[in-house]
Each structure stands twice: as structure tokens, then as C-alpha cells.
N, C-alpha and C. Protein backbone atom coordinates (compact mmCIF):
# COMPACT_ATOMS: atom_id res chain seq x y z
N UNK A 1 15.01 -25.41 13.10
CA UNK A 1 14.34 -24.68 12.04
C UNK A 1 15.05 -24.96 10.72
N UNK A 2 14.30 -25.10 9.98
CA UNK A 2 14.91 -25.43 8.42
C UNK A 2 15.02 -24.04 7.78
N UNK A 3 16.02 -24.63 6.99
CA UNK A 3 15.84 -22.76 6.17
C UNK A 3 16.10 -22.66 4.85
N UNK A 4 15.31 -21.74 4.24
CA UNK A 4 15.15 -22.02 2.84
C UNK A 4 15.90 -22.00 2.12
N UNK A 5 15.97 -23.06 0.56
CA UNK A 5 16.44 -22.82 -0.61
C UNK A 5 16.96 -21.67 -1.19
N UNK A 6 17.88 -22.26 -1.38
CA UNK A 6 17.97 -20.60 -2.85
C UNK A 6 16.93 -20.47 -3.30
N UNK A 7 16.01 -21.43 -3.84
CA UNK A 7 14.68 -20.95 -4.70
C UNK A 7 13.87 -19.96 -3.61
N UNK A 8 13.81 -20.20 -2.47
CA UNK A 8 12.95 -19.78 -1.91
C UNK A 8 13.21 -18.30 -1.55
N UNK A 9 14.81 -18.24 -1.43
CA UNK A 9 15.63 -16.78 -1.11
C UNK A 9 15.53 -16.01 -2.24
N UNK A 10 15.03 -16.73 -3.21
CA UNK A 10 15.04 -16.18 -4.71
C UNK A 10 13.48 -15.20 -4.71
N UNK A 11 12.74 -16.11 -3.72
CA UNK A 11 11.30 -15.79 -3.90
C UNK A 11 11.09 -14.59 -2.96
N UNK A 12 11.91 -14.79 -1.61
CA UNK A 12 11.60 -13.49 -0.76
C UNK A 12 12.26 -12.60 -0.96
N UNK A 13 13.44 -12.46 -1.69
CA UNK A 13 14.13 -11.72 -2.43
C UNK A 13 13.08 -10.36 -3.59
N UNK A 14 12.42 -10.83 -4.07
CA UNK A 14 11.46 -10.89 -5.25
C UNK A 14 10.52 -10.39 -4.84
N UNK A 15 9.85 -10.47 -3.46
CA UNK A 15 8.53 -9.78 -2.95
C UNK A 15 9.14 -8.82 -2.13
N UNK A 16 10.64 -9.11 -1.68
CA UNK A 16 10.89 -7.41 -1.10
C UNK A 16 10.81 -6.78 -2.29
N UNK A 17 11.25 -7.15 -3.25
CA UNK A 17 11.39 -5.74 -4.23
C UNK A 17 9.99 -5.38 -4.77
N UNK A 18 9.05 -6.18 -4.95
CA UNK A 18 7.63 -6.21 -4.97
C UNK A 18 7.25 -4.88 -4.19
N UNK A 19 7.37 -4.95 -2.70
CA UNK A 19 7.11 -3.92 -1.74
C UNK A 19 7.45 -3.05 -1.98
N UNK A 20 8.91 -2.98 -2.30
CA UNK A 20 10.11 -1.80 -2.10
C UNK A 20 9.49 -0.85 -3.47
N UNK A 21 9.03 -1.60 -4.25
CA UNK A 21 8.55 -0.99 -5.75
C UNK A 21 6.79 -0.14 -5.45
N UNK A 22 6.21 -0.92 -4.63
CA UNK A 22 4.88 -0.84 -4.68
C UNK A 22 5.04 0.62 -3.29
N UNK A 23 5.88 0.79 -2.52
CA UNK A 23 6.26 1.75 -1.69
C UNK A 23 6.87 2.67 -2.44
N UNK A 24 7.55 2.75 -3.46
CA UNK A 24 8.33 3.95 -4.29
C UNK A 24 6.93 4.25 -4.98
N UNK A 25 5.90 3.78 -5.68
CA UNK A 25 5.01 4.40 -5.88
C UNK A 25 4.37 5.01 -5.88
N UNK A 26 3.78 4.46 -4.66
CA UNK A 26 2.59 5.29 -3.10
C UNK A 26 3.47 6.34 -2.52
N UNK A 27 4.27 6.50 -2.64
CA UNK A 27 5.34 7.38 -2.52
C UNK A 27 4.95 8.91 -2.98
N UNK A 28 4.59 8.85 -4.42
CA UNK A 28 4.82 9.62 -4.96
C UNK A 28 3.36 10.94 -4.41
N UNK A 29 2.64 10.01 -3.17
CA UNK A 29 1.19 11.12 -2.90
C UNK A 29 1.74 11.93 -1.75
N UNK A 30 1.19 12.71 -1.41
CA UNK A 30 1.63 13.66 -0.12
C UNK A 30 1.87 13.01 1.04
N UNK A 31 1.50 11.27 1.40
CA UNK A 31 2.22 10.93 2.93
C UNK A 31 3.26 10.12 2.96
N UNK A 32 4.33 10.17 3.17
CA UNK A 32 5.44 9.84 3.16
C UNK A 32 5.32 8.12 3.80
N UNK A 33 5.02 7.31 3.26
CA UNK A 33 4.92 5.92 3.67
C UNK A 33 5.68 5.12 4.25
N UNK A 34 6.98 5.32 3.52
CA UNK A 34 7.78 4.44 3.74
C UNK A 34 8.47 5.32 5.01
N UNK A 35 8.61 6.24 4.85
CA UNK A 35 8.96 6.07 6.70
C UNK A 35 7.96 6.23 7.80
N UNK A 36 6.48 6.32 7.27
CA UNK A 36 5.91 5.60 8.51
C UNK A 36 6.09 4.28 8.44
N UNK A 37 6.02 3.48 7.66
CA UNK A 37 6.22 2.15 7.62
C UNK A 37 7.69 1.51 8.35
N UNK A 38 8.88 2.23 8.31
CA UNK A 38 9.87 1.96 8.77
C UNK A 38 9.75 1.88 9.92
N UNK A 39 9.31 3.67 10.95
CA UNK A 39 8.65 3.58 12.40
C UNK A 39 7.98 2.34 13.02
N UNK A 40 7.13 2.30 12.25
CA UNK A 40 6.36 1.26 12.60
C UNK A 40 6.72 -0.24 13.48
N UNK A 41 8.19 -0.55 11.70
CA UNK A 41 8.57 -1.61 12.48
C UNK A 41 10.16 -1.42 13.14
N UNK A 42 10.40 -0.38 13.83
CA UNK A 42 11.53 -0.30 14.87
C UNK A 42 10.65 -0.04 15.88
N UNK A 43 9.37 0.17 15.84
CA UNK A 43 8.48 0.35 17.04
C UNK A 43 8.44 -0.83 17.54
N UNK A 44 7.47 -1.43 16.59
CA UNK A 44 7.05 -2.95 17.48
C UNK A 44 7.64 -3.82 17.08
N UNK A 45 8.67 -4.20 16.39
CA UNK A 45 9.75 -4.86 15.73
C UNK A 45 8.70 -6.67 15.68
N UNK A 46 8.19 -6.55 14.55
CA UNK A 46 7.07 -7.30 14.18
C UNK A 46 7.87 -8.91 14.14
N UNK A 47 7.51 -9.95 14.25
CA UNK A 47 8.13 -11.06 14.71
C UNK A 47 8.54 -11.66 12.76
N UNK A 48 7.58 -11.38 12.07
CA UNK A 48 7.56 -11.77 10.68
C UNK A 48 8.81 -10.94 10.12
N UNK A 49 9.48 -9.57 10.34
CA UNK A 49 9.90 -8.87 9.64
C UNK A 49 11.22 -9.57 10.33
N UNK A 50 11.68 -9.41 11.11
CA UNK A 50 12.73 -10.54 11.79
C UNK A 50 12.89 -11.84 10.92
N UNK A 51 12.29 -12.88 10.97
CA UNK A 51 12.36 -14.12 9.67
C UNK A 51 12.69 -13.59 8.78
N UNK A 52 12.06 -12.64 7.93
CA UNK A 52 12.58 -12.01 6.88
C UNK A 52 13.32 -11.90 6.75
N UNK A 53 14.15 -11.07 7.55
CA UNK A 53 15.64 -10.98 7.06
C UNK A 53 16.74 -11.81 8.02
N UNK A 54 15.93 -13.16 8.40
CA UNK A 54 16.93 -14.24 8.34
C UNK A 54 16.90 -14.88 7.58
N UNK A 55 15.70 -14.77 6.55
CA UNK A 55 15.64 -15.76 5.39
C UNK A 55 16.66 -15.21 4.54
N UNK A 56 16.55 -13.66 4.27
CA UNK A 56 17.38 -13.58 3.27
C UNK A 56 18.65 -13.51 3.14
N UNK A 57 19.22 -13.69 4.68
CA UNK A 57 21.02 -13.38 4.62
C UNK A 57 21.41 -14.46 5.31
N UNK A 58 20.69 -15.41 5.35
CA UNK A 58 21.03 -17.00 5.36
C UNK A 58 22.31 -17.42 4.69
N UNK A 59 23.09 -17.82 5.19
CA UNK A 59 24.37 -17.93 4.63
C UNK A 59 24.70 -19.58 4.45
């Protein structure tokens, strides 16, 4: 497996905070999102969210 650039760690870097921002938002209505969203993925521990954070602590 190849693994990405700094540019690219730069980029998934950049759409977590995208999320992390767009979740502090939606936040602000009466259902608490971000920790259903958390549940979610310690539930089914989603195969994409895994890559994710090997992309980003790629050393």
C-alpha cells in the first residue's frame, strides 16, 4: 500500500476539520450528533474510518 504525501495528509487533515466544524454546528439543535456519530463508529468500526486515521498518523 502506498501512502500519502504530506500534500495529501494536508488534505485529510483539512476535511477532518471540515467535519469536526460542520458537527460543532449541527450541534448546536437538540440531537446530540456527534456522539451518535461516535457510537456509530465503535459499533461497526467502518473500514474507511480506520484508513483515515492511518492516513493521518503516517509517520
Amino acid at each position: 500500500m502506498k501512502y500519502p504525501t504530506s500534500f495529501h495528509n494536508l488534505v485529510f487533515r483539512l476535511l477532518c476539520l471540515f467535519g469536526l466544524l460542520l458537527i460543532t454546528i449541527l450541534e448546536v439543535g437538540p440531537v446530540p450528533i456527534s456522539g451518535l456519530a461516535l457510537m456509530w463508529v465503535v459499533l461497526f468500526r467502518p473500514k474507511w474510518f480506520y484508513n483515515l486515521v492511518q492516513q493521518i498518523y503516517h509517520k
